[in-house]
N, C-alpha and C. Protein backbone atom coordinates (compact mmCIF):
# COMPACT_ATOMS: atom_id res chain seq x y z
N UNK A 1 0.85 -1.17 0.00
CA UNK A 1 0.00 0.00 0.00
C UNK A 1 0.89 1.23 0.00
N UNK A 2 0.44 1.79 -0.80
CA UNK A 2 1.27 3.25 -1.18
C UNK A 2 0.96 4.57 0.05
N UNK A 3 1.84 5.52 -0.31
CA UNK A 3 1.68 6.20 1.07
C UNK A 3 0.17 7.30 0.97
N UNK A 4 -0.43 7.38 -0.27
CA UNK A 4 -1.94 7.58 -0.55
C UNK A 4 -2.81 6.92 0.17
N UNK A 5 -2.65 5.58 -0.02
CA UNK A 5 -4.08 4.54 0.01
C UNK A 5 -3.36 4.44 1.30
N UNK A 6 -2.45 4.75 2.09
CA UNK A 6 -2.52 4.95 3.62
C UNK A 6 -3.05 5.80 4.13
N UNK A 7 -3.05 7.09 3.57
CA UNK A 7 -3.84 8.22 3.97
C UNK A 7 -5.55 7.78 3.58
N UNK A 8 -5.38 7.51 3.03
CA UNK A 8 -6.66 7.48 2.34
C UNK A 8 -7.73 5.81 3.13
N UNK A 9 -6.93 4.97 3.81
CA UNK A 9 -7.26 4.09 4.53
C UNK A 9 -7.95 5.07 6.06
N UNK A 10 -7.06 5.76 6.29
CA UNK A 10 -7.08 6.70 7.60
C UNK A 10 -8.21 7.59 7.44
N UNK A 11 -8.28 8.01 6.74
CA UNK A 11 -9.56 9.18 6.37
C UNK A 11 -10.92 8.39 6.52
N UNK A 12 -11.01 7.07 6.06
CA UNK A 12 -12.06 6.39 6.04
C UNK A 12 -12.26 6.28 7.24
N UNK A 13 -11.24 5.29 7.87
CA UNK A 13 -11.95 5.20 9.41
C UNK A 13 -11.93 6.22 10.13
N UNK A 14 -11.34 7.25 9.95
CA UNK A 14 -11.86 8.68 10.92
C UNK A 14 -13.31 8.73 10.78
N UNK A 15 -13.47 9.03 9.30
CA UNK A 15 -15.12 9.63 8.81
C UNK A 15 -15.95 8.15 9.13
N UNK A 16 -15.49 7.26 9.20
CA UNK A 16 -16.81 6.08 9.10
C UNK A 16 -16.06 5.04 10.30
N UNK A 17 -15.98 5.33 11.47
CA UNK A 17 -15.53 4.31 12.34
C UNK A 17 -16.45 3.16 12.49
N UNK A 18 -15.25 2.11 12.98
CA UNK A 18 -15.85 0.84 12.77
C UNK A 18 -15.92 0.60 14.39
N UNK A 19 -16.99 0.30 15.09
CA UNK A 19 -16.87 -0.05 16.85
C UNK A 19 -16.89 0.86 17.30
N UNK A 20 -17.04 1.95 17.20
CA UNK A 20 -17.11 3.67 17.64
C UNK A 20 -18.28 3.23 18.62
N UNK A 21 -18.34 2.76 19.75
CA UNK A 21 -19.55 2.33 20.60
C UNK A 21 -19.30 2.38 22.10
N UNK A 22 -19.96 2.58 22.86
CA UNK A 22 -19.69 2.65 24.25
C UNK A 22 -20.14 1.30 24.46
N UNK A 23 -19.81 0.67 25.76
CA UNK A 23 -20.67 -0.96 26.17
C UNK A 23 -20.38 -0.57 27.55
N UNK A 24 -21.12 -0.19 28.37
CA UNK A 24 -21.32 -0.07 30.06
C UNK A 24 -21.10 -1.12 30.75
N UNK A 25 -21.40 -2.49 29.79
CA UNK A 25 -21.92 -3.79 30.38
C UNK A 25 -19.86 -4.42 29.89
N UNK A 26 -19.36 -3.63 29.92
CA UNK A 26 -18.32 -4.32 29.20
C UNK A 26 -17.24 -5.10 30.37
N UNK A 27 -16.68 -6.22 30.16
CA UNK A 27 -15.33 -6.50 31.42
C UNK A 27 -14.66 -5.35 31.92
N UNK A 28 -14.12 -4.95 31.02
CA UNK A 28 -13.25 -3.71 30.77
C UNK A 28 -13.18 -2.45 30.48
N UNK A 29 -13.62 -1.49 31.07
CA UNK A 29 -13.59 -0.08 30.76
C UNK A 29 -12.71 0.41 30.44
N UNK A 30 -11.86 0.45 30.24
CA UNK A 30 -10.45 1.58 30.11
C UNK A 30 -9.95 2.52 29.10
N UNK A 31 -9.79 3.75 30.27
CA UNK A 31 -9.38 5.24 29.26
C UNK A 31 -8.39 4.99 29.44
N UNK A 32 -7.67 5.84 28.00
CA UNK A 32 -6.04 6.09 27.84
C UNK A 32 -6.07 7.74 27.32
N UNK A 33 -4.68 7.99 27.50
CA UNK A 33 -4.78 9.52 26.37
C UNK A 33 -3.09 9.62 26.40
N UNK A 34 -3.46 10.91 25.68
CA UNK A 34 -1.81 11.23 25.14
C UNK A 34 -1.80 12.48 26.06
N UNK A 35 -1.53 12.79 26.78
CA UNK A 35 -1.12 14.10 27.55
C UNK A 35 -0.78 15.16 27.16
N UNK A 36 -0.14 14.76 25.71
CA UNK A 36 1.26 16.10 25.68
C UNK A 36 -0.22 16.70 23.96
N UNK A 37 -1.19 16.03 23.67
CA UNK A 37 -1.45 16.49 22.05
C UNK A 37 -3.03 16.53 22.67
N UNK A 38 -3.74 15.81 23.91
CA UNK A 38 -4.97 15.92 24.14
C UNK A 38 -6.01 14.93 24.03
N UNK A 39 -5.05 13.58 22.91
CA UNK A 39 -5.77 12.75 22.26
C UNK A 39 -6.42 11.53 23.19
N UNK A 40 -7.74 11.17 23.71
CA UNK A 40 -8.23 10.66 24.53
C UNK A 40 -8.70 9.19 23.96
N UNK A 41 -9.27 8.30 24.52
CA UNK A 41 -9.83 6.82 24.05
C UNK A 41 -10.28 6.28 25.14
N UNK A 42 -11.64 5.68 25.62
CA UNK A 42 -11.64 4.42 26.14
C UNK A 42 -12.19 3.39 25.33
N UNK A 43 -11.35 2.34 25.77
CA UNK A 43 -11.57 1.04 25.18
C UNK A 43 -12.35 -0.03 25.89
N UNK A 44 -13.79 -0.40 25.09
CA UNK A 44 -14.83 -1.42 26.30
C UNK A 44 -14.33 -3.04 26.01
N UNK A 45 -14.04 -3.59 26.44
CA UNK A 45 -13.54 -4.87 25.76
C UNK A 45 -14.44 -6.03 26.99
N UNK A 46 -14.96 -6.69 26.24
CA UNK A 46 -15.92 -8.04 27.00
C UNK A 46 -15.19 -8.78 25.95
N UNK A 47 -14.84 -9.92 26.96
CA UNK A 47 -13.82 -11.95 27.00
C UNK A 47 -15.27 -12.40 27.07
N UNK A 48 -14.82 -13.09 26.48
CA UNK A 48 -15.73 -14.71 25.93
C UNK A 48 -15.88 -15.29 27.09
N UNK A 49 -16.67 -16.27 26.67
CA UNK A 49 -16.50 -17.57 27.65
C UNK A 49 -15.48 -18.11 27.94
N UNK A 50 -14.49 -18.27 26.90
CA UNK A 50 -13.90 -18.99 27.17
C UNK A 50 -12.58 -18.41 28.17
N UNK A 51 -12.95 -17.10 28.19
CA UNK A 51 -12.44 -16.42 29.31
C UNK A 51 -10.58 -16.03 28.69
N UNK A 52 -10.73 -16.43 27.52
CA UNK A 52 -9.36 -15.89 26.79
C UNK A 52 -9.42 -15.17 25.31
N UNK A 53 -10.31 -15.28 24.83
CA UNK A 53 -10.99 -14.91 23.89
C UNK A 53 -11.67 -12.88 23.58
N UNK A 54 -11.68 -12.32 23.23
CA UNK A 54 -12.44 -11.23 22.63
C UNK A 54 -13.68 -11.23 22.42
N UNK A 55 -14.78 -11.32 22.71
CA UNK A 55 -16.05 -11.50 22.14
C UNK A 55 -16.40 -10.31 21.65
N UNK A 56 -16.36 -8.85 22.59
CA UNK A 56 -16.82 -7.77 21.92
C UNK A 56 -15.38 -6.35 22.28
N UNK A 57 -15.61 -5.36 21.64
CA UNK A 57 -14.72 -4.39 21.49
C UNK A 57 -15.33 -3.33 20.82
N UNK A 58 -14.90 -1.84 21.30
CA UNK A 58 -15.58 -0.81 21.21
C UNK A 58 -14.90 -0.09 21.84
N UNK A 59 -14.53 1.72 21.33
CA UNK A 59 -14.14 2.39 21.70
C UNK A 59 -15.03 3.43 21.55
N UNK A 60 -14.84 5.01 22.52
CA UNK A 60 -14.92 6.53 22.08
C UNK A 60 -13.50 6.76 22.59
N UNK A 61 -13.71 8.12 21.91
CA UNK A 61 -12.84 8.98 21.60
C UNK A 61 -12.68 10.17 21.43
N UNK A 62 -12.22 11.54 21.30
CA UNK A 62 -11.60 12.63 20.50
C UNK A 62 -10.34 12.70 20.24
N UNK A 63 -9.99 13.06 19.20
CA UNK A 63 -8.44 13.17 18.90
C UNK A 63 -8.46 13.81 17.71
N UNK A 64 -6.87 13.99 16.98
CA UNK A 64 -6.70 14.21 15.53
C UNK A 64 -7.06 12.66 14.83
N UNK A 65 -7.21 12.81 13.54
CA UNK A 65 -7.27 11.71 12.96
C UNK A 65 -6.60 10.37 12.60
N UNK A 66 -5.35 10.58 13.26
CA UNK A 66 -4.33 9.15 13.31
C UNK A 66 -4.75 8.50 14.85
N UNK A 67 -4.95 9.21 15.79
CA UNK A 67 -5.44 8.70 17.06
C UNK A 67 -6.81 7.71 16.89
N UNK A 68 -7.77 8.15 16.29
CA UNK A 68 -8.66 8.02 15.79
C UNK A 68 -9.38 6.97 15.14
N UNK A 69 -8.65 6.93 14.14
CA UNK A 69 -8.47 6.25 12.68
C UNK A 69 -7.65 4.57 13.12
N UNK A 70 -6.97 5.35 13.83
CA UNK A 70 -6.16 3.95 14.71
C UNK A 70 -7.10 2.94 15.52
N UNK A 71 -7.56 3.59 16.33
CA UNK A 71 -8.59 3.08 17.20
C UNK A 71 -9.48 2.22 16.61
N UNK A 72 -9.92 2.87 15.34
CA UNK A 72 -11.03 2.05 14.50
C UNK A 72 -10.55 0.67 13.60
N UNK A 73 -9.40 0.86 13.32
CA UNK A 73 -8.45 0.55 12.67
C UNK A 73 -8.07 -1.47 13.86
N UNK A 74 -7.62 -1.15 14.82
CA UNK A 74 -7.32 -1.81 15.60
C UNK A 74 -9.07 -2.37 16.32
N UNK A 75 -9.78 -2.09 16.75
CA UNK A 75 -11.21 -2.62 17.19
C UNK A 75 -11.32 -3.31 15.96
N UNK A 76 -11.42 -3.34 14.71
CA UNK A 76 -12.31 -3.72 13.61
C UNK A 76 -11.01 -5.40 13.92
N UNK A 77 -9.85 -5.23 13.60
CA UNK A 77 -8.91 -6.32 13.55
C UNK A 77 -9.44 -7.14 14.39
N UNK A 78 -9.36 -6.42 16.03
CA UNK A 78 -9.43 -7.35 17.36
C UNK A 78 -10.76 -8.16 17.13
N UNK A 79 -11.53 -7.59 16.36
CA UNK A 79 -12.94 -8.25 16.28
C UNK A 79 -13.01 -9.48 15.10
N UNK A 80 -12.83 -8.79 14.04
CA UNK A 80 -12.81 -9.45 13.06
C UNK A 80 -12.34 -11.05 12.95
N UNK A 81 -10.60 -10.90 13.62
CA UNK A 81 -9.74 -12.13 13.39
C UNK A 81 -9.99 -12.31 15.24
N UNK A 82 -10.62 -12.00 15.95
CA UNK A 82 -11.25 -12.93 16.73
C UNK A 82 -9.85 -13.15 17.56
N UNK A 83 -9.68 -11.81 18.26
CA UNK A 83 -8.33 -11.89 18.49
C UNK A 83 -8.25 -12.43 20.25
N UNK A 84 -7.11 -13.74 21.06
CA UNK A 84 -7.18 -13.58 22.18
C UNK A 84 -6.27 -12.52 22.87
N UNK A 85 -6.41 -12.81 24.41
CA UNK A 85 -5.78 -11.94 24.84
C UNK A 85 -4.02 -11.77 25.06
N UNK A 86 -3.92 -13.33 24.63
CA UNK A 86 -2.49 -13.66 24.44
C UNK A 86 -2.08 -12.52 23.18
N UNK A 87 -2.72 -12.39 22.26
CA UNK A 87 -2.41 -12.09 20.52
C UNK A 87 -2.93 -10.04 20.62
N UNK A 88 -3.32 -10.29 22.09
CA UNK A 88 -3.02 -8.20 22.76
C UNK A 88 -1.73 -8.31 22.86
N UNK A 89 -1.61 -9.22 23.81
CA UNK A 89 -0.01 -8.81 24.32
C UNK A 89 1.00 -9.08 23.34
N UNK A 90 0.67 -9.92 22.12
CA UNK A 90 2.14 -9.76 21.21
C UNK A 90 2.42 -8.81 20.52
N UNK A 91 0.95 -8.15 19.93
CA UNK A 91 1.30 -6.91 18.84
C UNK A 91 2.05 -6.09 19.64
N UNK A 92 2.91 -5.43 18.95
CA UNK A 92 3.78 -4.33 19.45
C UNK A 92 4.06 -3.10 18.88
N UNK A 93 4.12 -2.09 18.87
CA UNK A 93 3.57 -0.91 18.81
C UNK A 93 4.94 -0.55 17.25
N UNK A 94 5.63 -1.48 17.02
CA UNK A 94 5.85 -1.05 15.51
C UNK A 94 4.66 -1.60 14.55
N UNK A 95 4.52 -2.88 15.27
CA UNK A 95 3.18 -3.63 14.03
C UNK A 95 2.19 -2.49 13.91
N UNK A 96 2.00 -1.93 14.99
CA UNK A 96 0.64 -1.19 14.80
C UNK A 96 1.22 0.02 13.37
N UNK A 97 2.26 0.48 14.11
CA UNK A 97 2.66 1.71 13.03
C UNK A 97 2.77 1.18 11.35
N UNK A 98 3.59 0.29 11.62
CA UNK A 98 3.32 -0.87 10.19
C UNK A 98 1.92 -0.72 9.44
N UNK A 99 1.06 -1.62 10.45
CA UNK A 99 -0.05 -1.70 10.17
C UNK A 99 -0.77 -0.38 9.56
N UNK A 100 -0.83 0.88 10.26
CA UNK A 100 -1.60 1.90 9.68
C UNK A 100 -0.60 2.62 8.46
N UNK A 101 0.49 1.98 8.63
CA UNK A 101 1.44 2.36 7.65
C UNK A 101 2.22 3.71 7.90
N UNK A 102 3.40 3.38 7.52
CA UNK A 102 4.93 3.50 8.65
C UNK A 102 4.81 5.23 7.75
N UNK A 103 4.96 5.31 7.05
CA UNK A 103 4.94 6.48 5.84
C UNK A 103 3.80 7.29 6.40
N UNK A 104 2.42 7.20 6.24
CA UNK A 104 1.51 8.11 6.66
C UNK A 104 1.54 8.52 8.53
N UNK A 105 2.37 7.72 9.36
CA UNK A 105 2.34 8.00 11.01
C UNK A 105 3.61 8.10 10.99
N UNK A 106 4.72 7.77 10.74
CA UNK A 106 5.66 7.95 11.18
C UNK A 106 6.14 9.25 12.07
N UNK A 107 5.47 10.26 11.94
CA UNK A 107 5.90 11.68 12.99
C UNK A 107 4.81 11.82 13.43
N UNK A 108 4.39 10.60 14.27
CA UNK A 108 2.61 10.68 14.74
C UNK A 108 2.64 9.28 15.82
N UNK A 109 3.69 8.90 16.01
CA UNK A 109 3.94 7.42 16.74
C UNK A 109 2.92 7.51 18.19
N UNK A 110 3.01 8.51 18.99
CA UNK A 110 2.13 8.15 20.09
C UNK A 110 0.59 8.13 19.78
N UNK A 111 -0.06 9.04 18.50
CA UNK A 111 -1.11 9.15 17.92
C UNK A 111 -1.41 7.31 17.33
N UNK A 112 -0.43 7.10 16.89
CA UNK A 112 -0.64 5.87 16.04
C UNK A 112 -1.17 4.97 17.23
N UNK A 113 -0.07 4.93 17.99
CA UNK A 113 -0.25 3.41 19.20
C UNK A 113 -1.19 3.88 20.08
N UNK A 114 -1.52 5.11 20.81
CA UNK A 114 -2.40 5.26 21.98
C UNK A 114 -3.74 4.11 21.69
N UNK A 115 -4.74 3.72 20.92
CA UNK A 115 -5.66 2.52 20.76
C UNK A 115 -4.71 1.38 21.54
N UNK A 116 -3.76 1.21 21.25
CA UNK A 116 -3.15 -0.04 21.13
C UNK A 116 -2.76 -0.31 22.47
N UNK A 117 -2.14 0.69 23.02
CA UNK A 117 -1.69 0.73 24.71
C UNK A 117 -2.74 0.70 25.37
N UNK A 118 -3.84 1.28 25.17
CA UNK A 118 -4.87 0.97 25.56
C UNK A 118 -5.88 -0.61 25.98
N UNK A 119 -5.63 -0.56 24.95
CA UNK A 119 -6.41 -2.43 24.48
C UNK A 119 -5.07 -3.00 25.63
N UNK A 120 -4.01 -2.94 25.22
CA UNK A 120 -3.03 -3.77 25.92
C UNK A 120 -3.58 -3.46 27.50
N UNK A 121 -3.68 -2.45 28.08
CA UNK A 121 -4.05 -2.60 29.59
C UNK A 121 -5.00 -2.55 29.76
N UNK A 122 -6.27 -2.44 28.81
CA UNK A 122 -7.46 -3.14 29.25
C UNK A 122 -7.16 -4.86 29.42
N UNK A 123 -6.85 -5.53 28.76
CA UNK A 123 -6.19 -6.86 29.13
C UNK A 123 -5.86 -7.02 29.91
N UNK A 124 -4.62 -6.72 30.63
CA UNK A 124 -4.07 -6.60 31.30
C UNK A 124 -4.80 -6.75 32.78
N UNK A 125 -5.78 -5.48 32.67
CA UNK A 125 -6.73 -5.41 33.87
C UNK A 125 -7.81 -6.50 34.07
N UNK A 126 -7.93 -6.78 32.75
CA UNK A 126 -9.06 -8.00 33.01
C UNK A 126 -8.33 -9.41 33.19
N UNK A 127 -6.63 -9.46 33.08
CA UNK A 127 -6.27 -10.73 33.99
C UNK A 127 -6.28 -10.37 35.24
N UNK A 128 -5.75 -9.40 35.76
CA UNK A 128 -5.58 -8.82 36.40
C UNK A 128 -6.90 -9.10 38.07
N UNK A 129 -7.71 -8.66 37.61
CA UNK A 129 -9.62 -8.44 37.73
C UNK A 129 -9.74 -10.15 38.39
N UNK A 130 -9.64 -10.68 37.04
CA UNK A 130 -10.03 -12.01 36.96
C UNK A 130 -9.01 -13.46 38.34
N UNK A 131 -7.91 -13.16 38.19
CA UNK A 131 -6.74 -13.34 39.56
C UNK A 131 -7.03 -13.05 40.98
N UNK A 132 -7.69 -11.73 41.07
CA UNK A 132 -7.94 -11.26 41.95
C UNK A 132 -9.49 -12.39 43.00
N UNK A 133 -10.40 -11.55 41.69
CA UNK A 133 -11.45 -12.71 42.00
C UNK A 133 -11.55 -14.14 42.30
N UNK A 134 -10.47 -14.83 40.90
CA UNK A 134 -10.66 -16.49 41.63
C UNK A 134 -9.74 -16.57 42.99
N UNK A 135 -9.26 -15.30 43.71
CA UNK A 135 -8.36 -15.39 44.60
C UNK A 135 -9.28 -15.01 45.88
N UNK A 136 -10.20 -14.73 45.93
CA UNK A 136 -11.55 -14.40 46.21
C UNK A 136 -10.66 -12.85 47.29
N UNK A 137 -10.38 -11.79 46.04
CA UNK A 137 -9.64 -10.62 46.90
C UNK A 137 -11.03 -9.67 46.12
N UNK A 138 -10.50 -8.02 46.83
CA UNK A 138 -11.46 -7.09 45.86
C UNK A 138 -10.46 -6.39 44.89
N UNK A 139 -11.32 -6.16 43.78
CA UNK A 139 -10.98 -5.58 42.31
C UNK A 139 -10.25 -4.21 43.05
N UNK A 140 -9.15 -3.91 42.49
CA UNK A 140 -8.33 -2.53 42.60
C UNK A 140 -8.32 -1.93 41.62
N UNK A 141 -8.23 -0.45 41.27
CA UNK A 141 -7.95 0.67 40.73
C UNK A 141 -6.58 0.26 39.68
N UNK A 142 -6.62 0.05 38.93
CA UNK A 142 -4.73 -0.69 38.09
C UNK A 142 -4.24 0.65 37.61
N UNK A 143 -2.87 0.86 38.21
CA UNK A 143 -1.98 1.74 37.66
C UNK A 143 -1.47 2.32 36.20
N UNK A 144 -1.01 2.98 35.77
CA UNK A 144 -0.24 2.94 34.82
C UNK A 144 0.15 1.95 34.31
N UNK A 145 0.06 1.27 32.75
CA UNK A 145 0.48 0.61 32.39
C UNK A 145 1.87 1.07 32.06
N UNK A 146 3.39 0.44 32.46
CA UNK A 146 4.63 0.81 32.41
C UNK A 146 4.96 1.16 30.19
N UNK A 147 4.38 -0.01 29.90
CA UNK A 147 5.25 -0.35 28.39
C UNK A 147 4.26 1.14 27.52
N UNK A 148 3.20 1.35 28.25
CA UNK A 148 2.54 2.73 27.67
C UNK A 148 3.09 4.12 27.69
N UNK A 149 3.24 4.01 28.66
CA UNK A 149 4.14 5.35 29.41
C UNK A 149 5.31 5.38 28.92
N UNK A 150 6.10 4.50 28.58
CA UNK A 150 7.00 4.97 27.64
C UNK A 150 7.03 5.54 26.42
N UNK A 151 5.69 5.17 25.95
CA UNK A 151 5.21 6.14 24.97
C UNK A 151 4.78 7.49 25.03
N UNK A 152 4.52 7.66 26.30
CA UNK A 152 3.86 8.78 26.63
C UNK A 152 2.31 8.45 26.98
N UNK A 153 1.88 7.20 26.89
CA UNK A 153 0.63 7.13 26.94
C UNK A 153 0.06 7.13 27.86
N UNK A 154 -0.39 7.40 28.95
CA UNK A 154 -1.79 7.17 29.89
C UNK A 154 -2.75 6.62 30.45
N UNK A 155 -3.04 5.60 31.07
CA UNK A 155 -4.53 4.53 30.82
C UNK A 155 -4.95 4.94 32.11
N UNK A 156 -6.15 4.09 32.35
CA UNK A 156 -6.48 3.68 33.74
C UNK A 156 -6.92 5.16 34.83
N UNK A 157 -7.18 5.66 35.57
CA UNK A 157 -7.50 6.77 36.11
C UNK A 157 -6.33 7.40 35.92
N UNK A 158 -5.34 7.56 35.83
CA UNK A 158 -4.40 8.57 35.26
C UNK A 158 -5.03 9.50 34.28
N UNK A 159 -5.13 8.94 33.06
CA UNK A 159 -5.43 9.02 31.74
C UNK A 159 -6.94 10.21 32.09
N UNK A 160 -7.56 9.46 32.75
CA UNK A 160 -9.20 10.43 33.06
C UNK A 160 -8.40 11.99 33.68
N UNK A 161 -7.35 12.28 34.98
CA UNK A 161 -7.40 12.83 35.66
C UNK A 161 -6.30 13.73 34.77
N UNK A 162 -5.63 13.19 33.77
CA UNK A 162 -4.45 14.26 32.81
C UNK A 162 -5.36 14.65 31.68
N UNK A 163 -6.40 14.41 31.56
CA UNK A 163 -7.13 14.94 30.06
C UNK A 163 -8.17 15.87 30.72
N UNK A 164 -8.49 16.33 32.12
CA UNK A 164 -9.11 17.13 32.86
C UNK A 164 -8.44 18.35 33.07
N UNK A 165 -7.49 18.24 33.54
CA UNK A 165 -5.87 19.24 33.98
C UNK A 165 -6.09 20.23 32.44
């Protein structure tokens, strides 16, 4: 794909997002943002039965359009190819840039991945969640995800309390 039909991939899912949905009822609530550009996301993610699995996925948002576009971009995948939660934690935040294509984000890298860091510690929280419970403890507040924040990214009540500021 040429560095057009990358732009031109991006424009689509800005203007026509795919999963652009809230789910209240979801495992997983989790906001992320970018601090330093404004760009916000939460990601609703409900596990299957089989308790490793994706069943549903859905984000909101505001941002510029690579934040965005990403988000939609990444929900439509996680859904589509029926992604587990093992196959959150492998993508890694060049695939993603790859993926939306390295040419149209490349001076946009925290725009590109913020969806992605996201999804990753919504996971995260729902092993997390899930440990806790068969441990018969109570659900906690989850920190900063570390591998985000090196991006600059945000999740989890952080993320709510830096996009307020």
């Amino acid at each position: 794909m040429d560095r057009q039909e990358q732009i031109e991939n991006l424009l689509d899912h800005y203007e026509h997002p795919r999963f652009r949905e809230a789910n209240e009822g979801a495992d997983v609530i989790m906001p992320g943002g970018n601090p330093g550009c404004g760009d916000v996301i939460t990601i609703y993610l409900s596990i299957a039965d089989d308790e490793t699995s994706v069943a549903e996925v859905g984000f909101e948002g505001e941002g510029c359009t690579i934040s965005q576009a990403a988000a939609s971009i990444l929900m439509e995948m996680a859904h589509d190819e029926q992604w587990t939660l093992s196959e959150i934690d492998e993508i890694d935040y060049t695939t993603m840039i790859d993926i939306l294509g390295k040419e149209a984000v490349q001076m946009r890298p925290k725009c590109a991945t913020l969806a992605l860091g996201t999804l990753k510690a919504a996971a995260k929280k729902y092993r997390r969640d899930k440990m806790r419970r068969d441990a018969g403890l109570d659900i906690v507040e989850e920190e900063d995800d570390e591998s985000a924040k090196r991006l600059g990214i945000v999740t989890g009540a952080a993320a709510l309390q830096e996009t307020k500021e």
